[in-house]
PDB file of N, CA and C in Angstrom:
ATOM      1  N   UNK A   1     103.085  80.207  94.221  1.00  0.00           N
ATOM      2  CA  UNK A   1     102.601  81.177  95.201  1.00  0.00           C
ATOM      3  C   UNK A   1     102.412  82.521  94.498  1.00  0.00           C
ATOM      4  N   UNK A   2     101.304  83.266  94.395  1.00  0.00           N
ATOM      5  CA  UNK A   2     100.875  84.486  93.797  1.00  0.00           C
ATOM      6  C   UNK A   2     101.968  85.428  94.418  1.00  0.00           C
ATOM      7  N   UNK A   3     102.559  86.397  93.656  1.00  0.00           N
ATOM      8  CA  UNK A   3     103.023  87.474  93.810  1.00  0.00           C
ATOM      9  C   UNK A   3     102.030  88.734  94.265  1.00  0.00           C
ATOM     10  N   UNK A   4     101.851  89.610  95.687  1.00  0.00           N
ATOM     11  CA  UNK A   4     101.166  90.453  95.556  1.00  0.00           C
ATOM     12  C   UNK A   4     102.107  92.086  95.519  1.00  0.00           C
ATOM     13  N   UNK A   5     101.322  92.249  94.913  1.00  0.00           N
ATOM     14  CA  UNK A   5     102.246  93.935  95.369  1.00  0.00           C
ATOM     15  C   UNK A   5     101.593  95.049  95.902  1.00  0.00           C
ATOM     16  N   UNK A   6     102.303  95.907  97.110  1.00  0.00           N
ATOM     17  CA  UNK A   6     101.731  97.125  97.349  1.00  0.00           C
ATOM     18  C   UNK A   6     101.370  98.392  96.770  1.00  0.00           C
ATOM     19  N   UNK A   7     100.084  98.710  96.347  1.00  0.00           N
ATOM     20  CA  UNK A   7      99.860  99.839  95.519  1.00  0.00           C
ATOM     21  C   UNK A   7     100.165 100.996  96.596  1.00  0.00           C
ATOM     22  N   UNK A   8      99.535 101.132  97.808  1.00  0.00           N
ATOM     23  CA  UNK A   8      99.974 102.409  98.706  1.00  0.00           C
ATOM     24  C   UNK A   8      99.601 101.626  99.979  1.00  0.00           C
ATOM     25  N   UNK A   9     100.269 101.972 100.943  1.00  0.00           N
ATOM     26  CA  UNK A   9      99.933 101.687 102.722  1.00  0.00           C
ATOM     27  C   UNK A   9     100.484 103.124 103.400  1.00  0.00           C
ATOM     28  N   UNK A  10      99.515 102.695 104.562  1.00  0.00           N
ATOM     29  CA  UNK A  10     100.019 103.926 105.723  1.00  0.00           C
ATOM     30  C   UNK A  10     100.487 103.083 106.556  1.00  0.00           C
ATOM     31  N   UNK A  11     101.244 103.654 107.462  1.00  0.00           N
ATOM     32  CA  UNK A  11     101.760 102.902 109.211  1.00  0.00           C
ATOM     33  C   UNK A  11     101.814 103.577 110.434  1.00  0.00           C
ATOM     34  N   UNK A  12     101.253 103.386 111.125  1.00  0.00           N
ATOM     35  CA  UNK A  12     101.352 103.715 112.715  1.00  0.00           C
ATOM     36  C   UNK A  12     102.120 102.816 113.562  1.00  0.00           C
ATOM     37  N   UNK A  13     102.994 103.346 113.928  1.00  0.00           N
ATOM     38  CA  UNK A  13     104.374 102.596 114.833  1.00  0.00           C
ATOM     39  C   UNK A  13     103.698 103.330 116.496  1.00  0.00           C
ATOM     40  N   UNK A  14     103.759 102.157 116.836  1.00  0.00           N
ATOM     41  CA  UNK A  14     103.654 102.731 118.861  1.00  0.00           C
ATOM     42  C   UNK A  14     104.630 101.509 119.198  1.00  0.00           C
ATOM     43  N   UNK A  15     105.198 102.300 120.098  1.00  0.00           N
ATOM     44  CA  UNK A  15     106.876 101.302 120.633  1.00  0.00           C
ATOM     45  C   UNK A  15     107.329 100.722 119.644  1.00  0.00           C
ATOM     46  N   UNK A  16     107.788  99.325 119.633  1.00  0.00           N
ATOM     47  CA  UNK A  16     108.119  98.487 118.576  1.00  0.00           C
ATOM     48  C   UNK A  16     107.268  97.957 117.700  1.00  0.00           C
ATOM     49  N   UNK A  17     106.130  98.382 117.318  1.00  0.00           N
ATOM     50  CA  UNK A  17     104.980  97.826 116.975  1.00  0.00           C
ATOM     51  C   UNK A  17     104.573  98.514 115.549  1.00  0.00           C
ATOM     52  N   UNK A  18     103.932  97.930 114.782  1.00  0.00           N
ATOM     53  CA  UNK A  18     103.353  99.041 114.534  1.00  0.00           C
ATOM     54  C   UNK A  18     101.786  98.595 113.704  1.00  0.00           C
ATOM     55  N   UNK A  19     100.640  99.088 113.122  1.00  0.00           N
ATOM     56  CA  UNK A  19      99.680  98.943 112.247  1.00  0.00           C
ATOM     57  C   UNK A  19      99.733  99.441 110.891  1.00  0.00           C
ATOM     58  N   UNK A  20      99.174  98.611 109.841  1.00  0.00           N
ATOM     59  CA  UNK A  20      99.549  98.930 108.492  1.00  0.00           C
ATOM     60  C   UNK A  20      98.236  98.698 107.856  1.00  0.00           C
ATOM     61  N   UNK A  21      97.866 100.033 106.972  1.00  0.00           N
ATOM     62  CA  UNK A  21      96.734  99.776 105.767  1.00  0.00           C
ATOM     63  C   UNK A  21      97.246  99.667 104.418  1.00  0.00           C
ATOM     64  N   UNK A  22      96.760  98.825 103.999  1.00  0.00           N
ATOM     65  CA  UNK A  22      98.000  99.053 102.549  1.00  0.00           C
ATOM     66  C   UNK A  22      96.635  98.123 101.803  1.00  0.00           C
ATOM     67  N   UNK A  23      96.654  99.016 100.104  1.00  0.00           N
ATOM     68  CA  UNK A  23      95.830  98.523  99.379  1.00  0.00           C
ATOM     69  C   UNK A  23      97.118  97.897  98.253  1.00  0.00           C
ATOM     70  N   UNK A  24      96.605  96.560  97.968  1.00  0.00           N
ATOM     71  CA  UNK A  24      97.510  95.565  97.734  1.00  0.00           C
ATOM     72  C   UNK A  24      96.842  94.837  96.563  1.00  0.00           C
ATOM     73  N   UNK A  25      97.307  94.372  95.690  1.00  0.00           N
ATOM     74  CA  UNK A  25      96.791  94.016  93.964  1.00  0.00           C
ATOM     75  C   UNK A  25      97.709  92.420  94.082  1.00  0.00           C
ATOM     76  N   UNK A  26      96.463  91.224  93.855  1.00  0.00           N
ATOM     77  CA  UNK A  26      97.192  89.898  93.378  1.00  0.00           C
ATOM     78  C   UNK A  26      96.545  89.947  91.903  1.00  0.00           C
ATOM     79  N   UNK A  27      97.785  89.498  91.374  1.00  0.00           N
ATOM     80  CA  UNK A  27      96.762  89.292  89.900  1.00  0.00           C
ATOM     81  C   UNK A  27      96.047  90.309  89.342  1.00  0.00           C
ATOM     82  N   UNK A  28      95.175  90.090  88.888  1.00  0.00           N
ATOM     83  CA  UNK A  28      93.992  91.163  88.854  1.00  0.00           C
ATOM     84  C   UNK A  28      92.845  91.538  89.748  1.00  0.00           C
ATOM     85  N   UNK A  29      93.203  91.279  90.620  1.00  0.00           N
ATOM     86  CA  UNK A  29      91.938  91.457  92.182  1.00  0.00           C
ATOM     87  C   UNK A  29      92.952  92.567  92.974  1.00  0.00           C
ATOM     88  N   UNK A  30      92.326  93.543  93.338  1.00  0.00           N
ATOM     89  CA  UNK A  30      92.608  94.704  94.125  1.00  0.00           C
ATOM     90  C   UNK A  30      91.936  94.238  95.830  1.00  0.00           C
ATOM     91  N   UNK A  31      92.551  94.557  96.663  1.00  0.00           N
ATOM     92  CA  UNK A  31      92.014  94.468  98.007  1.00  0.00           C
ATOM     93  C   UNK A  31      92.582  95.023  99.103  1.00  0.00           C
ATOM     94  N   UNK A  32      92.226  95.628 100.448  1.00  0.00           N
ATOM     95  CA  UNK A  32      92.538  96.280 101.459  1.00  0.00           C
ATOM     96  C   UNK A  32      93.354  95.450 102.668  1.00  0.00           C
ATOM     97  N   UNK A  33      94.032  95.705 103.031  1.00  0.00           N
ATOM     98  CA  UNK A  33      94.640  94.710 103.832  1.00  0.00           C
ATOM     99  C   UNK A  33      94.911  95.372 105.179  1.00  0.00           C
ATOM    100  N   UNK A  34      94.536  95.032 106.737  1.00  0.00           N
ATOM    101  CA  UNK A  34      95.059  95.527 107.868  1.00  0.00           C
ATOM    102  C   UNK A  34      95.769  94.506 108.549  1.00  0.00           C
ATOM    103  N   UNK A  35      97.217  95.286 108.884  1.00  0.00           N
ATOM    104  CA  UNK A  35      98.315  93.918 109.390  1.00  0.00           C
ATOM    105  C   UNK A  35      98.738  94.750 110.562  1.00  0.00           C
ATOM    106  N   UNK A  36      99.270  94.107 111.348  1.00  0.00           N
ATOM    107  CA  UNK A  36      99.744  94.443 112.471  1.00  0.00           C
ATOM    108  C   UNK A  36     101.421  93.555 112.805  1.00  0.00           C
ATOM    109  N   UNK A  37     102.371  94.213 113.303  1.00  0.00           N
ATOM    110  CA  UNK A  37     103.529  93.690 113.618  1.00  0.00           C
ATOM    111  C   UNK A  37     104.197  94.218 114.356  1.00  0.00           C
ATOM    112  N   UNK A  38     105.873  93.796 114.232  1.00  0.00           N
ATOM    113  CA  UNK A  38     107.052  94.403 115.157  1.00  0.00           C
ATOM    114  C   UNK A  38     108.576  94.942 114.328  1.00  0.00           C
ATOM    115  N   UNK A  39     108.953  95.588 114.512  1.00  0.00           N
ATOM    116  CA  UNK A  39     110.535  95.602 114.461  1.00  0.00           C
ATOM    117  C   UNK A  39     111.337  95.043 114.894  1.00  0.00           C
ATOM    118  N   UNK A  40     112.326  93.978 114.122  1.00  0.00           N
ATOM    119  CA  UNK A  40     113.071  93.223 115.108  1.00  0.00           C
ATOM    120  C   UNK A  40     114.300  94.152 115.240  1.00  0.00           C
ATOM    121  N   UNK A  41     115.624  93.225 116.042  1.00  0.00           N
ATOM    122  CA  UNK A  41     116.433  94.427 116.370  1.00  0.00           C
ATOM    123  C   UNK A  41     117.360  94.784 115.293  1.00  0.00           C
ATOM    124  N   UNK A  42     117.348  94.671 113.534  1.00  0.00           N
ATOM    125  CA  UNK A  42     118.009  95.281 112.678  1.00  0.00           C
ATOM    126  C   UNK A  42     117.509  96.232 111.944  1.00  0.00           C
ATOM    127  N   UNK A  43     115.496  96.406 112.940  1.00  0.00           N
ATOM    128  CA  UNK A  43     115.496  97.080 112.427  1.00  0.00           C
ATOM    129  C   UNK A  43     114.246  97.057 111.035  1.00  0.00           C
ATOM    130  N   UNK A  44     113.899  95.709 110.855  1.00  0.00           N
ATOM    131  CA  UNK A  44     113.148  94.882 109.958  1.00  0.00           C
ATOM    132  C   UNK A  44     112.065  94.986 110.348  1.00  0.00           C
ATOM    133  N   UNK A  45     111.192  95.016 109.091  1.00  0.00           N
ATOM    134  CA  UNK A  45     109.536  95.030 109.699  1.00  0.00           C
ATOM    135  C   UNK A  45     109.094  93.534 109.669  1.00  0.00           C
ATOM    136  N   UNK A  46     108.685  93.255 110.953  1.00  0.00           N
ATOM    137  CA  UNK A  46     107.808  91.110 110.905  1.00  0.00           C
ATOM    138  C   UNK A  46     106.536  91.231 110.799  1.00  0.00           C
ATOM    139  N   UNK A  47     106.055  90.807 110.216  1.00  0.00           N
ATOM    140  CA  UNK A  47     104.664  91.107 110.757  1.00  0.00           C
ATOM    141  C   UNK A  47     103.856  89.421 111.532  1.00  0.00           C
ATOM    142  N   UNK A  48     102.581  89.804 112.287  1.00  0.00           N
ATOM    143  CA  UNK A  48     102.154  89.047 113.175  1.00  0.00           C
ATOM    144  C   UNK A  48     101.118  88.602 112.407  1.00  0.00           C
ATOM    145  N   UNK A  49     100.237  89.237 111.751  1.00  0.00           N
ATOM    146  CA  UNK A  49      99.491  89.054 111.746  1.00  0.00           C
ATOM    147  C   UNK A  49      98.413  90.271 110.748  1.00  0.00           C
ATOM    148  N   UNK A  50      97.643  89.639 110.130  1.00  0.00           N
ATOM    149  CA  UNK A  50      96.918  90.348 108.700  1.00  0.00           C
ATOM    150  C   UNK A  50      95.662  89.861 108.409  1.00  0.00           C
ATOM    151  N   UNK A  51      94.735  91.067 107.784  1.00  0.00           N
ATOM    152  CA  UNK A  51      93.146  89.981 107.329  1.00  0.00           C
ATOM    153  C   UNK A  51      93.214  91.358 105.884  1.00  0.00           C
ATOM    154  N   UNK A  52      92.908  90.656 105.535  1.00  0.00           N
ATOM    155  CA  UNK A  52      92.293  91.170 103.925  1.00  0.00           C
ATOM    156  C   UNK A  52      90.649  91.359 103.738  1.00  0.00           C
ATOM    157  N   UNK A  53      90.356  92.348 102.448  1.00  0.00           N
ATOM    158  CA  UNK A  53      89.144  92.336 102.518  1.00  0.00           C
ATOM    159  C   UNK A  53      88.932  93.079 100.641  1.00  0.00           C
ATOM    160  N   UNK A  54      87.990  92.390 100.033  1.00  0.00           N
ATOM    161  CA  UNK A  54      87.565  93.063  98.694  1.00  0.00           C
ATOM    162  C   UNK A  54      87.512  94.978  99.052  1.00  0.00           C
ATOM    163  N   UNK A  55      87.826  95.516  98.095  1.00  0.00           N
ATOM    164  CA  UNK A  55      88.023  96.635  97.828  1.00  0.00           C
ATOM    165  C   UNK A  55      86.928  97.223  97.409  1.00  0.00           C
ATOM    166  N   UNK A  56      85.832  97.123  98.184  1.00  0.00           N
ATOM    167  CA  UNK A  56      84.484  97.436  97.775  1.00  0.00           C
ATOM    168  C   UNK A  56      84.104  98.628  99.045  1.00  0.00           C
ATOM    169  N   UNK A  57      83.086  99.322  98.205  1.00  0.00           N
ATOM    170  CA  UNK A  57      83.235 100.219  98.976  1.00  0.00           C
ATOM    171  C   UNK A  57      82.055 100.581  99.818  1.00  0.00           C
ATOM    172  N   UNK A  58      81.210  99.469  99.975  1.00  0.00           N
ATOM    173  CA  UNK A  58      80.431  99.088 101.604  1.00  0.00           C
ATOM    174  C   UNK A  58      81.405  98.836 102.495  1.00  0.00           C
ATOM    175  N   UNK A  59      82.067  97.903 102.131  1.00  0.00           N
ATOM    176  CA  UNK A  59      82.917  97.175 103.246  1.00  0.00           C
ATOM    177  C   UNK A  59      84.126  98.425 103.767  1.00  0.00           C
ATOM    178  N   UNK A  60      84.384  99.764 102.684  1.00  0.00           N
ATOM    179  CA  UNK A  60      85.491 100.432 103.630  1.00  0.00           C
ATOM    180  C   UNK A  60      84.490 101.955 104.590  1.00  0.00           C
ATOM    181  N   UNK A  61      82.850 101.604 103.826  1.00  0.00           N
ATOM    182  CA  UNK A  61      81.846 102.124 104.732  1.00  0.00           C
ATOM    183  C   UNK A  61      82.096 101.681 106.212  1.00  0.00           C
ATOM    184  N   UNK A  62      81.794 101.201 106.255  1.00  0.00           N
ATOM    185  CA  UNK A  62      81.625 100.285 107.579  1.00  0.00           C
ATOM    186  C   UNK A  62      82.916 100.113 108.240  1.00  0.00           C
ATOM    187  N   UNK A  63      84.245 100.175 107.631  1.00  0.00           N
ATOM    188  CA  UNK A  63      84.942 100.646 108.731  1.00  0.00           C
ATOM    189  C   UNK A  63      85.214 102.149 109.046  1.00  0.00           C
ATOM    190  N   UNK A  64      84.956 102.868 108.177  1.00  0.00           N
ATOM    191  CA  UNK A  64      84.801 104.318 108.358  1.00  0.00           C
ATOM    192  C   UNK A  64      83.368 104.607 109.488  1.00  0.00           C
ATOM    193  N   UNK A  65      82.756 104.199 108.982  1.00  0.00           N
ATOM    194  CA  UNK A  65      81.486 105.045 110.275  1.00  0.00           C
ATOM    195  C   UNK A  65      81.570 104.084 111.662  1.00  0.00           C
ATOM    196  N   UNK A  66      82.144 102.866 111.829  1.00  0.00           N
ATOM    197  CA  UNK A  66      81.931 102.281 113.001  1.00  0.00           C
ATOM    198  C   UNK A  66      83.169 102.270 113.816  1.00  0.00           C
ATOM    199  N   UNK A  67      84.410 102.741 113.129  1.00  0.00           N
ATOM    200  CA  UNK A  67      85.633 102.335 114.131  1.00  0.00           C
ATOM    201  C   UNK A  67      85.028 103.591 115.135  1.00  0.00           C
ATOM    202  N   UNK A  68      85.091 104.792 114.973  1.00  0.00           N
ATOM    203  CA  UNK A  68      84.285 105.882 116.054  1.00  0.00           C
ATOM    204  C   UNK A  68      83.776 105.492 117.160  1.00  0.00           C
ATOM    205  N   UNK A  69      82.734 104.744 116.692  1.00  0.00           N
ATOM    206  CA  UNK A  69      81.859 104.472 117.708  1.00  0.00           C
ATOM    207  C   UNK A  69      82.361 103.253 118.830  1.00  0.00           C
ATOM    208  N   UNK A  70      83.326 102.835 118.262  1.00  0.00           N
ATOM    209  CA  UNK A  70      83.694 101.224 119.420  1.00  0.00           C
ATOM    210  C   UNK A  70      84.550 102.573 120.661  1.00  0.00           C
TER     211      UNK A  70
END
């Protein structure tokens, strides 16, 4: 199983919840990752759920000019 590691993430916590951007390196491939999860009760981050995407920079176009508009 590939080892990935976090180069930098941000987080937004609402209630127990929270959203995470974190640009994340397997190997030698760099890529953007948005995950979403919870805190359980010690306190631990779970997460639910994640999609990845190449680190290209159409693709972080397009979430920059369109999240606005939804």
């Amino acid at each position: 199983m590939p080892e990935y590691e976090t180069i930098k993430a941000e987080e937004y916590k609402y209630g127990n919840n929270f959203l995470e951007i974190a640009r994340k390196k397997v190997e030698d491939a760099e890529f953007i990752s948005l995950s979403k999860g919870f805190y359980n009760k010690a306190g631990q981050k779970r997460y639910k759920a994640a999609i990845g995407f190449p680190d290209e920079e159409e693709i972080k176009n397009f979430f920059i000019e369109n999240l606005g508009k939804i």
